[in-house]
N, C-alpha and C. Protein backbone atom coordinates (compact mmCIF):
# COMPACT_ATOMS: atom_id res chain seq x y z
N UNK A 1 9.86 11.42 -15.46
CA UNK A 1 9.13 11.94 -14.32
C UNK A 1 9.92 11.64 -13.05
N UNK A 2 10.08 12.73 -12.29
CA UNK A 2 10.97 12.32 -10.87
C UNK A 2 9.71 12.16 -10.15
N UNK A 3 9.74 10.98 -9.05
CA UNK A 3 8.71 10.76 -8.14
C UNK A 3 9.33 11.80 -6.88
N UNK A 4 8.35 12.09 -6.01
CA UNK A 4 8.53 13.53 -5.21
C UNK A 4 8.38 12.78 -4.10
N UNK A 5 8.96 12.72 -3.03
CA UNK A 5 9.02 11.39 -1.92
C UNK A 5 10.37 12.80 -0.47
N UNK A 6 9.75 12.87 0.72
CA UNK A 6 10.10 13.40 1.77
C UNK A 6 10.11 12.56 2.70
N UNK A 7 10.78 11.94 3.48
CA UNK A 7 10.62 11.49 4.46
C UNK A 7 11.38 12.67 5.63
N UNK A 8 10.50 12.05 6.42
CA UNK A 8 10.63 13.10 7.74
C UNK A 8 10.92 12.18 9.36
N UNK A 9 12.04 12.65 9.59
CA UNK A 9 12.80 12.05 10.64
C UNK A 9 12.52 11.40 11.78
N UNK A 10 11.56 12.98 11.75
CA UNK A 10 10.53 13.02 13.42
C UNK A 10 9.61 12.47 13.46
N UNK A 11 9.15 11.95 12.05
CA UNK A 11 7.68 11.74 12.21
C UNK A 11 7.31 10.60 13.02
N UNK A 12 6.99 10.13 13.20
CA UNK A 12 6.05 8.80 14.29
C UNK A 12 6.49 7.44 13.42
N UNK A 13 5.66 7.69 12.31
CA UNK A 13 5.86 6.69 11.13
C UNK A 13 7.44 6.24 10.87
N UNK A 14 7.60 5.51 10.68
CA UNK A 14 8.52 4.47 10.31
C UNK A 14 8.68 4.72 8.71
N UNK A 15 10.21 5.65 8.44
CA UNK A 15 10.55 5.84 6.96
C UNK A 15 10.07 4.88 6.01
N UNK A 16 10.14 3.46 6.29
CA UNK A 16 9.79 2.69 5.15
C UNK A 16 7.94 2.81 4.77
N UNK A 17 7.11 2.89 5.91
CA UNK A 17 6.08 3.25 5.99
C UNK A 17 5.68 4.45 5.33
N UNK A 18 6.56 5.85 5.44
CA UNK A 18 6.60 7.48 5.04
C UNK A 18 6.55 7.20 3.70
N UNK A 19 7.65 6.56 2.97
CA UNK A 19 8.17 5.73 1.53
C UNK A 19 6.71 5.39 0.91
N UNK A 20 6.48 4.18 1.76
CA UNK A 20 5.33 3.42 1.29
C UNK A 20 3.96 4.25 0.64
N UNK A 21 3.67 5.03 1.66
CA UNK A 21 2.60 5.84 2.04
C UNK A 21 2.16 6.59 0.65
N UNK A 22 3.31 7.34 0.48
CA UNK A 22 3.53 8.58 -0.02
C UNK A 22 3.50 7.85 -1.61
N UNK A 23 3.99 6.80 -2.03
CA UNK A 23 4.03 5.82 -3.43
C UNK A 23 2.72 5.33 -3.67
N UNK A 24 1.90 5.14 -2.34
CA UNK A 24 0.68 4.46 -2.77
C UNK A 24 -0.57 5.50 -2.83
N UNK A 25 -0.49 6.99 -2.17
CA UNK A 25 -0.92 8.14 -2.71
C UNK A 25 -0.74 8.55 -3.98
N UNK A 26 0.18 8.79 -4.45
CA UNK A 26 0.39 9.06 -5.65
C UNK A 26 0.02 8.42 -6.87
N UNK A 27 0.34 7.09 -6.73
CA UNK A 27 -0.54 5.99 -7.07
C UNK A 27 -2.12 6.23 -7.39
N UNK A 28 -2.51 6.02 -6.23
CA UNK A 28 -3.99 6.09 -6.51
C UNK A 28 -4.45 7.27 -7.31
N UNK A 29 -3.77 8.64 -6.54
CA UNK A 29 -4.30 10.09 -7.08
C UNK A 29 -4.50 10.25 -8.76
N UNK A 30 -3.34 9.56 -9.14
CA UNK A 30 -2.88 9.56 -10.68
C UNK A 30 -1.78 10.30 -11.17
N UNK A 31 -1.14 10.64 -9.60
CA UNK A 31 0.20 11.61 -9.65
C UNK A 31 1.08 10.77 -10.15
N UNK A 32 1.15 9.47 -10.16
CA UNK A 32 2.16 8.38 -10.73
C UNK A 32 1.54 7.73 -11.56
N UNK A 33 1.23 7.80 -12.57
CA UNK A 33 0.04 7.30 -13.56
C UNK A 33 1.04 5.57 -13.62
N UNK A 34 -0.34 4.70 -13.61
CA UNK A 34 -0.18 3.44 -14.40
C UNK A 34 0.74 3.06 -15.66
N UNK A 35 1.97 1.87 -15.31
CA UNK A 35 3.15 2.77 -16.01
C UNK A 35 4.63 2.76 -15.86
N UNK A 36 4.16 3.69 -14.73
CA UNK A 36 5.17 4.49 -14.47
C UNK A 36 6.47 3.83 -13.92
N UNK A 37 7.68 4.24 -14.03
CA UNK A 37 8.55 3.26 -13.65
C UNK A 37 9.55 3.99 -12.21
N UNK A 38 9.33 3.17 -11.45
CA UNK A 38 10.06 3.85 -9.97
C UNK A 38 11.59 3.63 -9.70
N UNK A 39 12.25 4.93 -9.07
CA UNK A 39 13.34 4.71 -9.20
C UNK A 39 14.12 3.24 -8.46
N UNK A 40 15.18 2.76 -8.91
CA UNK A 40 16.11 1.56 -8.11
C UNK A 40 15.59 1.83 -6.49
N UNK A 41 16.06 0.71 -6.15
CA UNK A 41 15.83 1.13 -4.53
C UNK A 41 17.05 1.56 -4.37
N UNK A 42 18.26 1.62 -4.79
CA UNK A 42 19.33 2.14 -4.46
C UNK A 42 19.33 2.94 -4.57
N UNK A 43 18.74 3.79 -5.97
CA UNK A 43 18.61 5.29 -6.11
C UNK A 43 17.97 6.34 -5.48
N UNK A 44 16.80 5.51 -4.73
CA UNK A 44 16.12 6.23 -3.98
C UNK A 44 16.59 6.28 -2.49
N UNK A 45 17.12 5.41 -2.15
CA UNK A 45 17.76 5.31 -0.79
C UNK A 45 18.34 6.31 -0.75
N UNK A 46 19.48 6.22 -1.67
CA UNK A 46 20.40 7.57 -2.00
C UNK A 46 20.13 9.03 -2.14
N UNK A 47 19.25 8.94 -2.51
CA UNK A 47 18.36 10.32 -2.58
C UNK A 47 17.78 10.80 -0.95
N UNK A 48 17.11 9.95 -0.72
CA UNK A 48 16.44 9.82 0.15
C UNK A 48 16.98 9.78 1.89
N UNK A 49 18.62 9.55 1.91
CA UNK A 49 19.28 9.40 2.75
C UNK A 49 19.15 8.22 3.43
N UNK A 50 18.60 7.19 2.92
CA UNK A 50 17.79 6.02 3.84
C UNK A 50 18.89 5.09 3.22
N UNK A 51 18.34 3.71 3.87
CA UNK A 51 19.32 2.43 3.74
C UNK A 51 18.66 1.82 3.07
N UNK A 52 19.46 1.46 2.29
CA UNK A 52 18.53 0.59 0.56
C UNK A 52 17.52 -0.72 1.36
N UNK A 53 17.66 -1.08 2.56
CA UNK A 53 16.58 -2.42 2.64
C UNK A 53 15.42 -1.48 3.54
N UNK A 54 15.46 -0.05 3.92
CA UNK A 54 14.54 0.39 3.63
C UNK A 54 13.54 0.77 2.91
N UNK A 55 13.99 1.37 1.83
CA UNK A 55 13.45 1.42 0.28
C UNK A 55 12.74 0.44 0.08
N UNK A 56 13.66 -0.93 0.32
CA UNK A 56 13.04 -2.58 -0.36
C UNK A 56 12.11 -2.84 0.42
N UNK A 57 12.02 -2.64 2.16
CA UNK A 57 10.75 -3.04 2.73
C UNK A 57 9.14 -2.42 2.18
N UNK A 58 9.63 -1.34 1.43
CA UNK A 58 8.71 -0.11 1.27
C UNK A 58 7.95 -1.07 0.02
N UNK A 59 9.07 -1.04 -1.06
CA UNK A 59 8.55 -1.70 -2.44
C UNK A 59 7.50 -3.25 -2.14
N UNK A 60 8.89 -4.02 -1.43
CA UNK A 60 8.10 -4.96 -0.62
C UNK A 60 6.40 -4.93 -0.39
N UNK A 61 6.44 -4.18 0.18
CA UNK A 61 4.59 -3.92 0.50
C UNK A 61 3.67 -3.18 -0.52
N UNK A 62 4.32 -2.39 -1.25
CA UNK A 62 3.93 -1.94 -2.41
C UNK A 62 3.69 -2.73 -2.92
N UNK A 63 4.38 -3.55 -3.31
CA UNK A 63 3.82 -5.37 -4.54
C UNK A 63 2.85 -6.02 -3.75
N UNK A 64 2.98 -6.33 -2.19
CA UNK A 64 2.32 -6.93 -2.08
C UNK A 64 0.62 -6.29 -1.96
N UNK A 65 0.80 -5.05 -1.64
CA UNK A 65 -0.87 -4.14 -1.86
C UNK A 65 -1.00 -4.26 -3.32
N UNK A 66 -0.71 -4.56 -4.12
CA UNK A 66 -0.92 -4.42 -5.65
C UNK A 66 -0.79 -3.25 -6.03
N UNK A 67 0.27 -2.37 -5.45
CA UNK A 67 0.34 -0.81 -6.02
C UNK A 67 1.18 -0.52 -6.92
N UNK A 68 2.31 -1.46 -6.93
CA UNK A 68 3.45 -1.61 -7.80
C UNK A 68 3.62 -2.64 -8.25
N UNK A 69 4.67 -3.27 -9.38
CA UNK A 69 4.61 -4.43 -9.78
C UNK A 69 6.20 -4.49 -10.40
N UNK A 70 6.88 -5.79 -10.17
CA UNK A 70 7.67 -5.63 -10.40
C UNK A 70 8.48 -6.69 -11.57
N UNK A 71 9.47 -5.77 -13.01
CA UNK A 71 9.65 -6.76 -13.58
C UNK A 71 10.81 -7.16 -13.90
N UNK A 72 11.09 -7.77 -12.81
CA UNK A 72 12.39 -8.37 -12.92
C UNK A 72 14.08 -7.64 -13.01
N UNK A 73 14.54 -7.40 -14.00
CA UNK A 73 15.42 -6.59 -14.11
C UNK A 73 15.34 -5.16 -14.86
N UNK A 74 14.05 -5.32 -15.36
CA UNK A 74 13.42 -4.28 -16.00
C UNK A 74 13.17 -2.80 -14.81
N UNK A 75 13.00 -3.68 -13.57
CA UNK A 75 12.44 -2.49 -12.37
C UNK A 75 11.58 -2.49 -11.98
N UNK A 76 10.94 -1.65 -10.80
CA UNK A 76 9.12 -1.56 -10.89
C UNK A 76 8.87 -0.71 -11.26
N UNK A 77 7.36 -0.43 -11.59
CA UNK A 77 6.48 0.14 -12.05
C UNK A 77 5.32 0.08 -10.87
N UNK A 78 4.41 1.48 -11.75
CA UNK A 78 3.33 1.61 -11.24
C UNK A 78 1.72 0.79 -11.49
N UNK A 79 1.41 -0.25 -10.64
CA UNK A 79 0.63 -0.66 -11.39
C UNK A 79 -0.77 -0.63 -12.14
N UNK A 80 -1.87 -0.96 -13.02
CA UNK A 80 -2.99 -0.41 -12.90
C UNK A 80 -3.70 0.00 -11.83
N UNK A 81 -4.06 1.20 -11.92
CA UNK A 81 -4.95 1.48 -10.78
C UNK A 81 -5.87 0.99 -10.14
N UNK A 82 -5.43 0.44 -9.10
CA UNK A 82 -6.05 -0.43 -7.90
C UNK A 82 -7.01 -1.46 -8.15
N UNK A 83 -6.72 -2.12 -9.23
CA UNK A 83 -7.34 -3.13 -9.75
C UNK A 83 -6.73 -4.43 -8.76
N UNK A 84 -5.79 -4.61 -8.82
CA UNK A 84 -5.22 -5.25 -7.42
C UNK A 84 -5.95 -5.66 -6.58
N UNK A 85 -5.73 -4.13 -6.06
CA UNK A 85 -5.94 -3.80 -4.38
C UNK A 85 -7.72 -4.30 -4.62
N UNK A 86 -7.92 -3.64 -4.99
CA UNK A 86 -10.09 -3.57 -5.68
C UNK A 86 -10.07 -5.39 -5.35
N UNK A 87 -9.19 -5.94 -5.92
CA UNK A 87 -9.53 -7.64 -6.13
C UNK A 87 -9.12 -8.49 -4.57
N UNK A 88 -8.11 -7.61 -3.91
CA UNK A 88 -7.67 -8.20 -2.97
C UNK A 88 -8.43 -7.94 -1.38
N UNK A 89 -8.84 -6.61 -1.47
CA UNK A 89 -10.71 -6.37 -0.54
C UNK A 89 -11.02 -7.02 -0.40
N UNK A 90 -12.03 -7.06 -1.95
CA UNK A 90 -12.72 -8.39 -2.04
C UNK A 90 -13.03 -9.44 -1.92
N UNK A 91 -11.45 -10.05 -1.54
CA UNK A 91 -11.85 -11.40 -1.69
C UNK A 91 -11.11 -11.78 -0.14
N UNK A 92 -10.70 -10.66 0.55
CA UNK A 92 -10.90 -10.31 1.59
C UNK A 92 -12.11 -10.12 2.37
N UNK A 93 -12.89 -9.29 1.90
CA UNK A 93 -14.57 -8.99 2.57
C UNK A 93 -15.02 -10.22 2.35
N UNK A 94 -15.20 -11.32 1.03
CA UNK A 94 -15.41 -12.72 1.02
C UNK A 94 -15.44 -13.45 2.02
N UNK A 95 -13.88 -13.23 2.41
CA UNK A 95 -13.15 -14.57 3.54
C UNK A 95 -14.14 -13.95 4.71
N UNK A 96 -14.45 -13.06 4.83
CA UNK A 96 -15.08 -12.45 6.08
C UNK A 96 -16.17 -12.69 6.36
N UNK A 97 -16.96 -12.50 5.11
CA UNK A 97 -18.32 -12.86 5.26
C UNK A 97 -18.59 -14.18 5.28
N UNK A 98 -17.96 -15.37 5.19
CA UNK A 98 -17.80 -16.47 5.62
C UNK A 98 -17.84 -16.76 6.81
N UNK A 99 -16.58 -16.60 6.91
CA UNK A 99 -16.18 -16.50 8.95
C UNK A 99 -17.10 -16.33 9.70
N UNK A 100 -18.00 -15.50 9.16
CA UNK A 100 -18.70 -13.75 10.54
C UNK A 100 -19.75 -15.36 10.03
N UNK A 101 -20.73 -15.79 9.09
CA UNK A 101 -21.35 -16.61 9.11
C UNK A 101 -20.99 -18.10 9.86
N UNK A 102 -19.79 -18.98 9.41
CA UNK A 102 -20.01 -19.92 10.19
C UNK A 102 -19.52 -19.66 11.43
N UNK A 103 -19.39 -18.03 12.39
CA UNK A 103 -19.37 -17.72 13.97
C UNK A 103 -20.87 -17.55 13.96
N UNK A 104 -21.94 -17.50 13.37
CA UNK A 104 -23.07 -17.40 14.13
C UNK A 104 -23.65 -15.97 13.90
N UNK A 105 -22.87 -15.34 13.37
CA UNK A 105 -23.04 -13.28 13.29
C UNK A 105 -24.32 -13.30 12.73
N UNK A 106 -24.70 -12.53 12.88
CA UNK A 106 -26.32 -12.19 12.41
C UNK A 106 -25.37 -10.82 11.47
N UNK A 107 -26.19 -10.39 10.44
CA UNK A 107 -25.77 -9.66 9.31
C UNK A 107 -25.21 -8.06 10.24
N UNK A 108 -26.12 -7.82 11.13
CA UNK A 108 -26.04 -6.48 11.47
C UNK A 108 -24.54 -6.36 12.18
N UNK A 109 -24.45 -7.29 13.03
CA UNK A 109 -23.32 -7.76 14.23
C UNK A 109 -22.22 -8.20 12.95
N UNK A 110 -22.09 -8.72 12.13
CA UNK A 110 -21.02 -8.72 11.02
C UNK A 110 -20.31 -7.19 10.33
N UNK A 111 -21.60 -6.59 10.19
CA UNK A 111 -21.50 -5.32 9.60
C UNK A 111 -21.13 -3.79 10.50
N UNK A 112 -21.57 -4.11 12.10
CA UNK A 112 -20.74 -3.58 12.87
C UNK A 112 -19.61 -3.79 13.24
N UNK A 113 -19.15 -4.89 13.43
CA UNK A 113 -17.56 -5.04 13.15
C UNK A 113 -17.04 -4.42 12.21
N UNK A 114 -17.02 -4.71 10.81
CA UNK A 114 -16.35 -3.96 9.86
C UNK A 114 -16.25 -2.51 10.03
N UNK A 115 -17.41 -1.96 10.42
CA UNK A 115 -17.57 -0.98 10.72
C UNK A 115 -16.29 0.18 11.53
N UNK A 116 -16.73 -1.15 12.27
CA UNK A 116 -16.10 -0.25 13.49
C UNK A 116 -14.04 -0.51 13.21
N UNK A 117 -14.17 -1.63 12.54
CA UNK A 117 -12.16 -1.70 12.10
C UNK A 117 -11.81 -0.93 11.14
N UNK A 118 -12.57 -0.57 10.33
CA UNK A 118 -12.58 0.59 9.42
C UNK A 118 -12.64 1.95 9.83
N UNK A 119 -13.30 2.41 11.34
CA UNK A 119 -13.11 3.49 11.86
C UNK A 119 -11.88 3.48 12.28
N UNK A 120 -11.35 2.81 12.91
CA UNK A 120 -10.29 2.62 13.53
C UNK A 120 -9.12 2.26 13.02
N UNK A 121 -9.22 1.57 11.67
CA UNK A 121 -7.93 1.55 11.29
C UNK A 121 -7.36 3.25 9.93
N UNK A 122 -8.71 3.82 9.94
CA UNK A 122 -8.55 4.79 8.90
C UNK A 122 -8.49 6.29 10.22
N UNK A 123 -8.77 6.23 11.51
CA UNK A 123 -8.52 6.90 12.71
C UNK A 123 -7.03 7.09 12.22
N UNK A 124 -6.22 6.29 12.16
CA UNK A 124 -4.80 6.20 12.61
C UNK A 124 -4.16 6.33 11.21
N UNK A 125 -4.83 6.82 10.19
CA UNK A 125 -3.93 6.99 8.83
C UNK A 125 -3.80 8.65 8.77
């Protein structure tokens, strides 16, 4: 399977970001099924016209969202579907609902915050 990856020059976004983006779409969609094994970062650089520690910043964040996984000399892969990410929310929204409690938040005033960083950070995707 060739992964299908454009980066675009002009765009606003930051190639390693375009990279990122576009791996962790596919990802989720099931266009890169669980699996799947992604090209070298060299190979894709190459392809891609980019500078291989671009590629790596990309993968970089890919492992660390739990979208990819990587094994060693084997390469990365695609990882189960967002079982990860699903665990890392979580225990994210956890740490939160802590916090927002020992600040004093009353449930509603906790839940408008989220609210509202979730408008705003999905505004700008």
């Amino acid at each position: 399977m060739t992964i299908q990856i454009f980066v675009d020059q002009q765009a606003p976004e930051a190639p390693y970001e375009q990279v990122r983006a576009q791996i962790s779409a596919q990802a989720r969609d099931g266009v890169l099924p669980a699996g799947t094994k992604l090209p070298t970062v060299r190979g894709l650089a190459e392809r891609l016209g980019l500078a291989p520690n671009t590629v790596a910043k990309a993968y970089r964040a890919l492992e660390t969202d739990g979208v990819i996984e990587t094994r060693g000399r084997h390469g990365s892969f695609v990882a189960a579907a967002g079982d990860a990410a699903r665990r890392e929310a979580a225990a994210a929204a956890q740490a939160y609902a802590q916090r927002a409690q020992r600040l004093g938040l009353d449930h509603g005033t906790a839940l408008t915050a989220v609210e509202e960083a979730l408008r705003a950070a999905y505004a700008g995707a």
